[in-house]
Protein backbone atom coordinates (compact mmCIF):
# COMPACT_ATOMS: atom_id res chain seq x y z
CA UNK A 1 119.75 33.85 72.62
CA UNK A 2 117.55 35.33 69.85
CA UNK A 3 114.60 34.42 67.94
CA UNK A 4 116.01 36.20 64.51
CA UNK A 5 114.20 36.49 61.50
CA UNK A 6 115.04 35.95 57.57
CA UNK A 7 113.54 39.61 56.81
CA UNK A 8 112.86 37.92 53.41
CA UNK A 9 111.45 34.74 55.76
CA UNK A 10 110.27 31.55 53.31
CA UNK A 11 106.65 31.66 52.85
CA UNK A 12 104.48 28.74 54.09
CA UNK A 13 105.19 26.05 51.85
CA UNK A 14 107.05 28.58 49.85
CA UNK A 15 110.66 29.04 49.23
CA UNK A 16 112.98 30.86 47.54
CA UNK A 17 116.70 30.69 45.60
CA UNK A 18 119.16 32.41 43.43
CA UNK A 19 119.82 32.22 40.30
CA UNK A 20 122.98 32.13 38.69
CA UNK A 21 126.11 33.30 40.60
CA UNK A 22 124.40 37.43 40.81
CA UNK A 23 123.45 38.46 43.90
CA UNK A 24 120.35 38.07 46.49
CA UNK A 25 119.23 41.00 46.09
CA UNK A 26 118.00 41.12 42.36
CA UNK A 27 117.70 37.49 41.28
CA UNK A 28 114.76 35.96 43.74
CA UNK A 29 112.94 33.48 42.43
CA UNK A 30 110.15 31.51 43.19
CA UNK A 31 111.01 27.77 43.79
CA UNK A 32 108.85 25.03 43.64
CA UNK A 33 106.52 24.55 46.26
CA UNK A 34 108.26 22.94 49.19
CA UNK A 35 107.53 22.96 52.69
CA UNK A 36 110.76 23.70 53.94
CA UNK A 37 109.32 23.62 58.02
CA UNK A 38 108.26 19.81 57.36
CA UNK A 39 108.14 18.33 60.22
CA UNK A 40 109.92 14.79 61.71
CA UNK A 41 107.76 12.38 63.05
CA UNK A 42 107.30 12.72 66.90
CA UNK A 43 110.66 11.27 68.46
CA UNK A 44 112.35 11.25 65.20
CA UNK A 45 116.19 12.12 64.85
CA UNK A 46 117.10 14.91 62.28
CA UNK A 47 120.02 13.16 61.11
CA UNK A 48 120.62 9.84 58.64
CA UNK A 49 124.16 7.73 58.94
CA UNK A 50 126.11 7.67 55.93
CA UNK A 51 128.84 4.99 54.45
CA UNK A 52 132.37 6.30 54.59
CA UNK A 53 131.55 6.01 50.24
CA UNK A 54 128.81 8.92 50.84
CA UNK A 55 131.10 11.36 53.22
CA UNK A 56 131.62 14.64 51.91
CA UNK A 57 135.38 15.81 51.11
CA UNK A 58 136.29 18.46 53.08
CA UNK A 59 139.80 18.91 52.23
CA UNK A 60 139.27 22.60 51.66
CA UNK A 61 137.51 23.57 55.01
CA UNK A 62 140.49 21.99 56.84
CA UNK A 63 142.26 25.09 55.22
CA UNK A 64 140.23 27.38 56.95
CA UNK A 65 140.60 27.38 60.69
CA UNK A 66 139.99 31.15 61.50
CA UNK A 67 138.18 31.27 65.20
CA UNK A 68 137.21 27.05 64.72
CA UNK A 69 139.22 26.71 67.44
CA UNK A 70 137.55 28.74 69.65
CA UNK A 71 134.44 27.69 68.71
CA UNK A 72 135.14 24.20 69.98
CA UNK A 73 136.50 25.83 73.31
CA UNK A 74 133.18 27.30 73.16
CA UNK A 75 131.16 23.94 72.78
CA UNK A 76 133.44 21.84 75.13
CA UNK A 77 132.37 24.66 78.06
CA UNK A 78 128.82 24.36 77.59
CA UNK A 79 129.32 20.19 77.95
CA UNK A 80 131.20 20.64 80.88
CA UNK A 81 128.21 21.83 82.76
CA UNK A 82 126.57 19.03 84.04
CA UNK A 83 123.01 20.17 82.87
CA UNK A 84 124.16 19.39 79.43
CA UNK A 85 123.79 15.61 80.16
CA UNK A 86 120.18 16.43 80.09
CA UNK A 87 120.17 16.84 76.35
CA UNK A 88 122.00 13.54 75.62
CA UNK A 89 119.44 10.59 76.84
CA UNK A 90 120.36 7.09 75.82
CA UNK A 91 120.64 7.44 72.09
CA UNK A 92 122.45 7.96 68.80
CA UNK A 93 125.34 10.00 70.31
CA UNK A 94 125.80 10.37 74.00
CA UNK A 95 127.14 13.44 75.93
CA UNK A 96 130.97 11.74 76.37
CA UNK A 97 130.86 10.52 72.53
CA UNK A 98 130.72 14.14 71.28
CA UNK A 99 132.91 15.37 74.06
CA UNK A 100 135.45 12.96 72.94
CA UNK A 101 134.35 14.42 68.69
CA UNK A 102 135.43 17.75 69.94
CA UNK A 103 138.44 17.11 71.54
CA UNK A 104 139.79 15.15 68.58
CA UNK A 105 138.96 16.93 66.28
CA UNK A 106 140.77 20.19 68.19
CA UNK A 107 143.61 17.74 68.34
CA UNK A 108 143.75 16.77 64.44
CA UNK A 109 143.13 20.68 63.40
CA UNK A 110 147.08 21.52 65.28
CA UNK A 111 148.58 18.34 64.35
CA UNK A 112 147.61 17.10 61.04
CA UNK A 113 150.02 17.97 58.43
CA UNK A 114 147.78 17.90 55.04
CA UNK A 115 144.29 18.21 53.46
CA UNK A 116 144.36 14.69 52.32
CA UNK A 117 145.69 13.23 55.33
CA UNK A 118 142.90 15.42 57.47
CA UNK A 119 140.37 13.57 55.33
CA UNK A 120 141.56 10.00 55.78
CA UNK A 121 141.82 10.25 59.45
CA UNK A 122 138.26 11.22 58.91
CA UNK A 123 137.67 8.38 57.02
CA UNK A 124 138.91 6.11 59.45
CA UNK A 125 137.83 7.73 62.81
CA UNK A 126 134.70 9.58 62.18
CA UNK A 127 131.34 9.15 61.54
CA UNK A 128 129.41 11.37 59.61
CA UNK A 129 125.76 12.19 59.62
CA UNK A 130 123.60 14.11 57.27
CA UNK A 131 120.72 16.14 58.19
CA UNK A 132 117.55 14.59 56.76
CA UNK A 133 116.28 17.99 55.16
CA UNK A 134 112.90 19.07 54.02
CA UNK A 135 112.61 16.73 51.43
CA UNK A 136 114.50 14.22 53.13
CA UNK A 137 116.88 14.07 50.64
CA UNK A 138 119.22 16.00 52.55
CA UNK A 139 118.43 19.74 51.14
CA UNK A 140 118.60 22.40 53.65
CA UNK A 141 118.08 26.04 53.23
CA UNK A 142 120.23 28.19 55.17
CA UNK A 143 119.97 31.85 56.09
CA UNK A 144 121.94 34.53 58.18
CA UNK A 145 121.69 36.44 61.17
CA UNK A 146 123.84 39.12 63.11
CA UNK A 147 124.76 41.57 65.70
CA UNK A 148 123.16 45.12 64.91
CA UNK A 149 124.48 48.30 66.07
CA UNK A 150 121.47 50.59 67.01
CA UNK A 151 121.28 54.36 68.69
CA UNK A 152 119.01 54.37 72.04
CA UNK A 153 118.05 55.94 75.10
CA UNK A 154 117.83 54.64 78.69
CA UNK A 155 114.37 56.58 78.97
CA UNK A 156 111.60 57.44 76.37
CA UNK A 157 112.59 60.88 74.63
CA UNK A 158 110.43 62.73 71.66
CA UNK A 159 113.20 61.27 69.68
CA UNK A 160 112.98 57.99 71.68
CA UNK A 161 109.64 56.47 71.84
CA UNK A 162 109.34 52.62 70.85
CA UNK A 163 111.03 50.22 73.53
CA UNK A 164 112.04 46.54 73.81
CA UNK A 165 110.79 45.01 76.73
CA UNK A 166 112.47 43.17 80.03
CA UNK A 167 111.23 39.76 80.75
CA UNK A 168 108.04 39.81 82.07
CA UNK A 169 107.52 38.51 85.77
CA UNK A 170 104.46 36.16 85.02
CA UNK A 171 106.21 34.57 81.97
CA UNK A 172 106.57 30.78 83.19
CA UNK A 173 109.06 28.60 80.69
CA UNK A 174 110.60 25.10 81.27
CA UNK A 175 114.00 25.83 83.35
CA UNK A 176 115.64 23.02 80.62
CA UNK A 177 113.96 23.34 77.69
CA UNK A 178 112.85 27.47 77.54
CA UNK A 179 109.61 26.14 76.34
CA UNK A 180 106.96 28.62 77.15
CA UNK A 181 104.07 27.36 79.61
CA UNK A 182 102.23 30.77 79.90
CA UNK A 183 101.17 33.35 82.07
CA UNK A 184 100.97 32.86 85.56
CA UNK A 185 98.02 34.93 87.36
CA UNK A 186 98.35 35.77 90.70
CA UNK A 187 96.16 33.53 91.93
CA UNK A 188 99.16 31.16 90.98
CA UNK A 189 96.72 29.60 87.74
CA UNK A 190 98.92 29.59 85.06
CA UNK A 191 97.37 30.41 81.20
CA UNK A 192 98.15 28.30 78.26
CA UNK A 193 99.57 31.33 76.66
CA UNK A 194 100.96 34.52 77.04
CA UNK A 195 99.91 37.90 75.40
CA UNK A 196 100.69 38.54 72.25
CA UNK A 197 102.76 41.40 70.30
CA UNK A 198 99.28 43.47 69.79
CA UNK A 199 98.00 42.80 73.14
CA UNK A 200 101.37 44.10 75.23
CA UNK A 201 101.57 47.14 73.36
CA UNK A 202 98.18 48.41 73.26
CA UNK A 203 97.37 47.44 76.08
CA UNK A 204 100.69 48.63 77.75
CA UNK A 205 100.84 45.33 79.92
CA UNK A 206 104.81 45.36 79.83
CA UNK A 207 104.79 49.52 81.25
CA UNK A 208 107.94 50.06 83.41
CA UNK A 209 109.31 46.82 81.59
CA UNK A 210 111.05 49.11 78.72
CA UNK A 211 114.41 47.97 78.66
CA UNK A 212 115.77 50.42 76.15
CA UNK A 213 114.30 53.00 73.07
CA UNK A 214 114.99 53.09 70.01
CA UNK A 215 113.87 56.18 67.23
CA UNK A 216 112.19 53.92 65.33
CA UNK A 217 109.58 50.76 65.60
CA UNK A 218 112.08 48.64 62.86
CA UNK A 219 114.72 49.45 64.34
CA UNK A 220 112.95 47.99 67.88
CA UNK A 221 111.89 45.38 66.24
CA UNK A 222 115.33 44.72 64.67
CA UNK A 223 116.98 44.15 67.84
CA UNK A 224 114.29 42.05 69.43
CA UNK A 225 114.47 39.81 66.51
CA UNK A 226 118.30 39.31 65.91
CA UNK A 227 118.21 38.40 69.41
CA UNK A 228 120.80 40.81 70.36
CA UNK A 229 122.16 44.28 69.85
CA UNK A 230 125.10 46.76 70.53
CA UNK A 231 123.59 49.90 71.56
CA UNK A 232 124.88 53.35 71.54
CA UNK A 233 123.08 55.40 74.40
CA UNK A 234 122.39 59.00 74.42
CA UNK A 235 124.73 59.41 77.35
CA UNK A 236 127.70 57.84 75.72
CA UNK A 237 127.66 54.42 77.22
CA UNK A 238 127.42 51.23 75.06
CA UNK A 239 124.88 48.47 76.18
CA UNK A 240 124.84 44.84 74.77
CA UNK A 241 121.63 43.28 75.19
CA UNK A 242 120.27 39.38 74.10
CA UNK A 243 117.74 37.38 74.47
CA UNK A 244 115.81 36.71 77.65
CA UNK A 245 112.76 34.31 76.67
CA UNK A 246 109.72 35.13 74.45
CA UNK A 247 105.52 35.25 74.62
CA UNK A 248 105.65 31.57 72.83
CA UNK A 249 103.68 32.94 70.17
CA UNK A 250 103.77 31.96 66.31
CA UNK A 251 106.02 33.81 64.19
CA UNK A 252 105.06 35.70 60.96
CA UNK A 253 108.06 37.93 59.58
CA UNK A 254 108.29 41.06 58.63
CA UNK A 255 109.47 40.20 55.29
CA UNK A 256 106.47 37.92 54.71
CA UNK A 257 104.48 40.36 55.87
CA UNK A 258 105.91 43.18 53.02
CA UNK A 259 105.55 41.00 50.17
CA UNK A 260 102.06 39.67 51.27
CA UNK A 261 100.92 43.85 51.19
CA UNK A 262 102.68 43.89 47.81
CA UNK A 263 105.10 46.70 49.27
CA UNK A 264 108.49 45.22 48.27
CA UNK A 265 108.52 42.30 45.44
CA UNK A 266 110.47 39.12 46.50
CA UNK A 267 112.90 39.08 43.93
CA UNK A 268 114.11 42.72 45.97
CA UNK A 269 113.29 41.79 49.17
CA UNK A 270 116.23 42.28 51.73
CA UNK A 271 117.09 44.02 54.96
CA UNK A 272 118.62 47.34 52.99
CA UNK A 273 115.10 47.31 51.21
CA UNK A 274 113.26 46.82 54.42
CA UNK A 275 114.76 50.00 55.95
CA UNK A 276 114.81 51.98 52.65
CA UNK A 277 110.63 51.14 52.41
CA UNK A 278 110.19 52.03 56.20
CA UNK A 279 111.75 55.49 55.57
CA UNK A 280 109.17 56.25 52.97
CA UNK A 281 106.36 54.43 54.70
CA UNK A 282 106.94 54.01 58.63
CA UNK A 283 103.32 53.51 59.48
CA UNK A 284 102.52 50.68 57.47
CA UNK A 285 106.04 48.73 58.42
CA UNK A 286 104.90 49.70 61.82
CA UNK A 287 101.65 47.69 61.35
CA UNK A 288 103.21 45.04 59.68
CA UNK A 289 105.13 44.50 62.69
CA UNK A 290 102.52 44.13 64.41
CA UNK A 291 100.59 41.41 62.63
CA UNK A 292 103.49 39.22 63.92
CA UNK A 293 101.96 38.09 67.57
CA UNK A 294 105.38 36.63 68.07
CA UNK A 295 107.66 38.73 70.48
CA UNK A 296 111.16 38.37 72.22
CA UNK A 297 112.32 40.02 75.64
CA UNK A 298 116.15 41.38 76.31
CA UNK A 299 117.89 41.81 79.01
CA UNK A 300 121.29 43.61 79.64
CA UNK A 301 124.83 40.94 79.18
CA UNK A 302 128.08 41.59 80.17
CA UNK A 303 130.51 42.50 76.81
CA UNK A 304 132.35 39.98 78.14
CA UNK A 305 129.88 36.98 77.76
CA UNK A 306 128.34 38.50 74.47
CA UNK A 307 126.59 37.97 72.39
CA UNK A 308 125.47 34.54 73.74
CA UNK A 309 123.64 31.55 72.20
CA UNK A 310 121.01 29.92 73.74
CA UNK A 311 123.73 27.12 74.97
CA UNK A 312 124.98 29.83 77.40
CA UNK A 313 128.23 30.23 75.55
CA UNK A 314 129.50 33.28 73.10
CA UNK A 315 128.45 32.47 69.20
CA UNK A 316 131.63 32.48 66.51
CA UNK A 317 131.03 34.80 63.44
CA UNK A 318 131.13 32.21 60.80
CA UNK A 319 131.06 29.25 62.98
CA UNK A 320 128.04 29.42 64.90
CA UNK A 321 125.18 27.34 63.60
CA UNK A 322 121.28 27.56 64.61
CA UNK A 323 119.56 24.82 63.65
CA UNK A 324 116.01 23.64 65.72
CA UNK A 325 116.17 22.79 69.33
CA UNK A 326 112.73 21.87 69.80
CA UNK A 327 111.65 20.27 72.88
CA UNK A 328 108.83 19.72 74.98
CA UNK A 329 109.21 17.00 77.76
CA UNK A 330 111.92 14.26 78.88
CA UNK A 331 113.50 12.70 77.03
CA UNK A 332 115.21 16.25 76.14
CA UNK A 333 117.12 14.83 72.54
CA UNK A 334 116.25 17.55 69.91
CA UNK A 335 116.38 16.70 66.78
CA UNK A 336 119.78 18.17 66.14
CA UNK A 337 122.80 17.67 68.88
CA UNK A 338 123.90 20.40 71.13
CA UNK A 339 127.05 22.01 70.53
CA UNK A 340 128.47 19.58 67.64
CA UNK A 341 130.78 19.88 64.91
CA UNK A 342 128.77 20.76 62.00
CA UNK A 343 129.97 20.44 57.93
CA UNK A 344 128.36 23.08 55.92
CA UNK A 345 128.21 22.77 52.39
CA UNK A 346 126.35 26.00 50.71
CA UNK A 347 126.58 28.84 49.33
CA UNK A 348 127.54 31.92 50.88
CA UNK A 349 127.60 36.27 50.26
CA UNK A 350 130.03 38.35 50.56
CA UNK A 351 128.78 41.98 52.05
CA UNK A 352 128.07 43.12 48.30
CA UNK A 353 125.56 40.13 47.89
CA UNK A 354 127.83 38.05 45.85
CA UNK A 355 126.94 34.37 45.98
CA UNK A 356 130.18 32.02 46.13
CA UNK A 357 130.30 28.48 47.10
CA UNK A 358 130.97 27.80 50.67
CA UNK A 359 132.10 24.61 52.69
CA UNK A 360 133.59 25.04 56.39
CA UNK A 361 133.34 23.70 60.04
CA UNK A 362 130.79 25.13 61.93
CA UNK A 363 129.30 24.42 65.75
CA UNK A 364 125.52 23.83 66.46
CA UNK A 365 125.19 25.81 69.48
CA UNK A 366 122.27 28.47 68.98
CA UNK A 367 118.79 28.02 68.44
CA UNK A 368 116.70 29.98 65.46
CA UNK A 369 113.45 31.15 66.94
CA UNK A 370 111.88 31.24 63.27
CA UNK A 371 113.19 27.94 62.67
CA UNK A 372 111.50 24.48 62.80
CA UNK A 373 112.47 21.07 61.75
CA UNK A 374 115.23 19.69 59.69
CA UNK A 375 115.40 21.46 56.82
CA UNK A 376 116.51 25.20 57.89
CA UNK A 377 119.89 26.53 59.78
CA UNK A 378 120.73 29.86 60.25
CA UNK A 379 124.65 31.28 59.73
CA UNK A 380 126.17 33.71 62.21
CA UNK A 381 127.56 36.52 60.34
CA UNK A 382 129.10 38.39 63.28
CA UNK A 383 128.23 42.15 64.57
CA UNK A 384 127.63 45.36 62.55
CA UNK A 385 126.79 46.40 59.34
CA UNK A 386 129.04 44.72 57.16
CA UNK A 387 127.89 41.22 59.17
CA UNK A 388 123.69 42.49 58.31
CA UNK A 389 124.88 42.96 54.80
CA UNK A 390 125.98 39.65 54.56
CA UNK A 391 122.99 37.62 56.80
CA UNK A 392 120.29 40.28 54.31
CA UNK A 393 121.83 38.30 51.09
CA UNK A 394 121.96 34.97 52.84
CA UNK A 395 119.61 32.61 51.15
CA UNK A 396 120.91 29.16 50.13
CA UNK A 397 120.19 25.63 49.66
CA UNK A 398 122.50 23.23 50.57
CA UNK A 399 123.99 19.89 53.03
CA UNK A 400 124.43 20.46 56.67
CA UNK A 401 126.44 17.27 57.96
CA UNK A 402 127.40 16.21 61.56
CA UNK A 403 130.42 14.51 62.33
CA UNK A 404 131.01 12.37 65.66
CA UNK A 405 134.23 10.25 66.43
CA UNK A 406 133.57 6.34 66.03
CA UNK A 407 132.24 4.72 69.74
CA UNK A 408 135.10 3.10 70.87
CA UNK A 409 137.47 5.17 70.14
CA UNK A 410 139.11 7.74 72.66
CA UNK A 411 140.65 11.59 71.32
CA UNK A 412 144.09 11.24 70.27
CA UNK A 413 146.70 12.04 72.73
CA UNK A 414 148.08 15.25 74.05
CA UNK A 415 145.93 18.66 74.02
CA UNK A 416 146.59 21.76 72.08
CA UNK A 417 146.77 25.02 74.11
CA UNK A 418 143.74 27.22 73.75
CA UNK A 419 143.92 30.03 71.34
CA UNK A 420 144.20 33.89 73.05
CA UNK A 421 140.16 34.30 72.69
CA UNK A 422 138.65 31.36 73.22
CA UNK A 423 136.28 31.60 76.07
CA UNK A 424 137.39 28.32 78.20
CA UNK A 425 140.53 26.78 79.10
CA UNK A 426 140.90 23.23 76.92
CA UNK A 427 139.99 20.36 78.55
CA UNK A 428 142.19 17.72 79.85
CA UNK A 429 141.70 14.14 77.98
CA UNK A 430 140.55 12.21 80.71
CA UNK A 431 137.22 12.80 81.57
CA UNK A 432 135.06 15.94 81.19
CA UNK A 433 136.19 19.56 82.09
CA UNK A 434 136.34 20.29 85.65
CA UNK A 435 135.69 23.78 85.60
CA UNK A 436 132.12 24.77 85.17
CA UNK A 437 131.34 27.73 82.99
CA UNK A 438 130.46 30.66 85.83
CA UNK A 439 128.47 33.64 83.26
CA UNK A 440 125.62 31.52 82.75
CA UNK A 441 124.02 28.11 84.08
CA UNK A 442 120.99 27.33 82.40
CA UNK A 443 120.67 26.57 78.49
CA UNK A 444 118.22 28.97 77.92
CA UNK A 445 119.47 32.74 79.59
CA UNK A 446 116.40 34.12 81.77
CA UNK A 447 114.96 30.92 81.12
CA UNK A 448 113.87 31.05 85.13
């Protein structure tokens, strides 16, 4: 789906925290130097087995059930296409193991009758993973993304002028993975790499490509990054546009980009900041923007299929995780499992910036374009401006665990009926859905 940015993004080797309980916004500090994009060995899983001593309690999330439910539907609908069996080679945890996780866990989240007897059956059925971290040690940091509502025009205007682009034709990716290849010449030869963001726009090599304007190069560059975007046209129509594949260049944010030119400090560094600065000083946002040779192409989605992660399924404000899905070749394991039940223990903002601690369910099933390795995951906060206030503030270290039912063992009986908005109908227990998902059939949209 996207390739969203942490407008504050973590410097190389860098990172950041808050202090106290204040807010985001005004208590940025400089951590210790940590590479929080260390990399895993080649091969190497992103996740360490604990004992059932070490598991986490998570009593309280079992409380908290708002749209987890669809969420799973969400996850057990991307698994029942068979391409998914692609990402679960012999391994750790196989494709019918964390079918079987999801539909148990639906199961125990309508039937179980108490915090402490949700946490037993955990206990005793589960197995629980925790993400090795930068360090690790198990330390994550987690940060937020979202939906933005922007004003734009089908064709350029004097109001108008700064598009996001289509997919290009001669952009060649990996039909499985979405890994970029290059640029295919029409001699058929294709290039190592594509363009980058410098190259396509002064050099107008994407012209007739413009899939929508926007009055401003941030906010452009807004919805390119987030991935995807509710737009209000000039003519009245809404359009809701997401990700369609990127140039495969490296990413250098915006935010990093600010704070390098000394133009916001990074104790005041968030979204709200960004777009207060760029009102003041448009041209030099507008060539910070362009220092980063990283770019994303849109494409129109149906409202009904939106706004999609990059498993080909609709993300859940508050329960869709993005964590790295970074692949190259067969076998195609990431380092983090497709679709699973996640644990999140963190901290979390509330639209004023407010830190409080946070523990819930989430499901992995979107990948963060800024993101690498095993120590970053990225929140989604939902669409609209109270969702961007929230993902500007989110900055947090914390434990990302996954939890898989024990091999063996099969989902409890019976099956729950699906809740009015989940996106699939629940599986039965024998076997995988039959139904495949019709919007979308590749992991990666536009990935051909």
């Amino acid at each position: 789906m996207k390739l969203k940015e942490m407008f504050w993004t973590m410097m190389v080797s860098v990172t950041l925290t808050a202090a106290g309980c204040a807010t985001h916004n005004n208590t940025f500090i400089k951590a210790p130097h940590t590479n929080v994009d260390h990399a895993l060995a080649p091969g190497e899983w992103g996740l360490r087995k604990l004992s059932p001593a070490e598991y986490p309690n998570m009593e309280a999330a079992f409380m908290d059930k708002k749209g987890l439910i669809t969420a799973i539907d969400r996850s057990l609908k991307f698994l029942a296409a068979p391409s998914s069996e692609k990402f679960f080679p012999d391994g750790p945890i196989t494709h019918r193991q964390e079918v079987n996780s999801l539909r148990d866990f639906r199961y125990m989240l309508q039937t179980v009758q108490s915090p402490a007897q949700f946490q037993q059956m955990i206990l005793a059925r589960y197995d629980v993973y925790i993400a090795k971290g930068y360090d690790n040690k198990g330390s994550v940091w987690y940060t937020g993304y979202y939906t933005p509502i922007l004003n734009g025009s089908l064709t350029e205007t004097s109001e108008y002028r700064y598009p996001v682009y289509q997919r290009p034709a001669n952009l060649v990716s990996n039909p499985i993975t979405g890994a970029i290849l290059g640029e295919q010449l029409p001699s058929g030869t294709i290039l190592p790499k594509y363009p980058t963001r410098r190259q396509i726009v002064t050099e107008h090599l994407l012209a007739g490509r413009e899939l929508v304007w926007f009055a401003t190069p941030l906010d452009a560059y807004v919805a390119e990054i987030q991935g995807s975007a509710k737009v209000d046209l000039t003519n009245g129509q809404v359009m809701t546009i997401g990700y369609a594949g990127d140039n495969g260049r490296t990413y250098y944010g915006l935010g990093q980009a600010l704070v390098a030119a000394k133009a916001i400090s990074r104790r005041t560094l968030s979204l709200p900041a960004i777009y207060a600065y760029d009102q003041q000083h448009p041209k030099e946002v507008e060539a910070d923007i362009m220092k980063n040779h990283f770019m994303a192409f849109l494409k129109v989605y149906n409202p009904a299929h939106w706004p999609l992660g990059s498993l080909g399924v609709k993300v859940t404000a508050h329960r869709t995780l993005a964590t790295d899905k970074t692949i190259e070749a067969p076998p195609y394991q990431s380092i983090f499992p497709r679709g699973a039940i996640t644990f999140v223990a963190t901290k979390m903002p509330n639209i004023s910036g407010n830190i409080h601690p946070f523990s819930g369910f989430l499901l992995d099933q979107d990948t963060g374009g800024a993101i690498r390795a095993a120590g970053r995951a990225d929140i989604y906060m939902g669409v609209g401006p109270e969702a961007g206030a929230q993902a500007g503030y989110e900055l947090s270290k914390g434990k990302l665990y996954y939890l898989f039912l024990k091999p063996g063992l099969t989902p409890m009986n019976g099956t729950a009926p699906a809740s009015n908005n989940a996106s699939s109908t629940p599986p039965s227990q024998n076997g995988p859905p039959t139904t495949a998902p019709t919007p979308m059939q590749e992991m990666f949209p536009g990935a051909k």
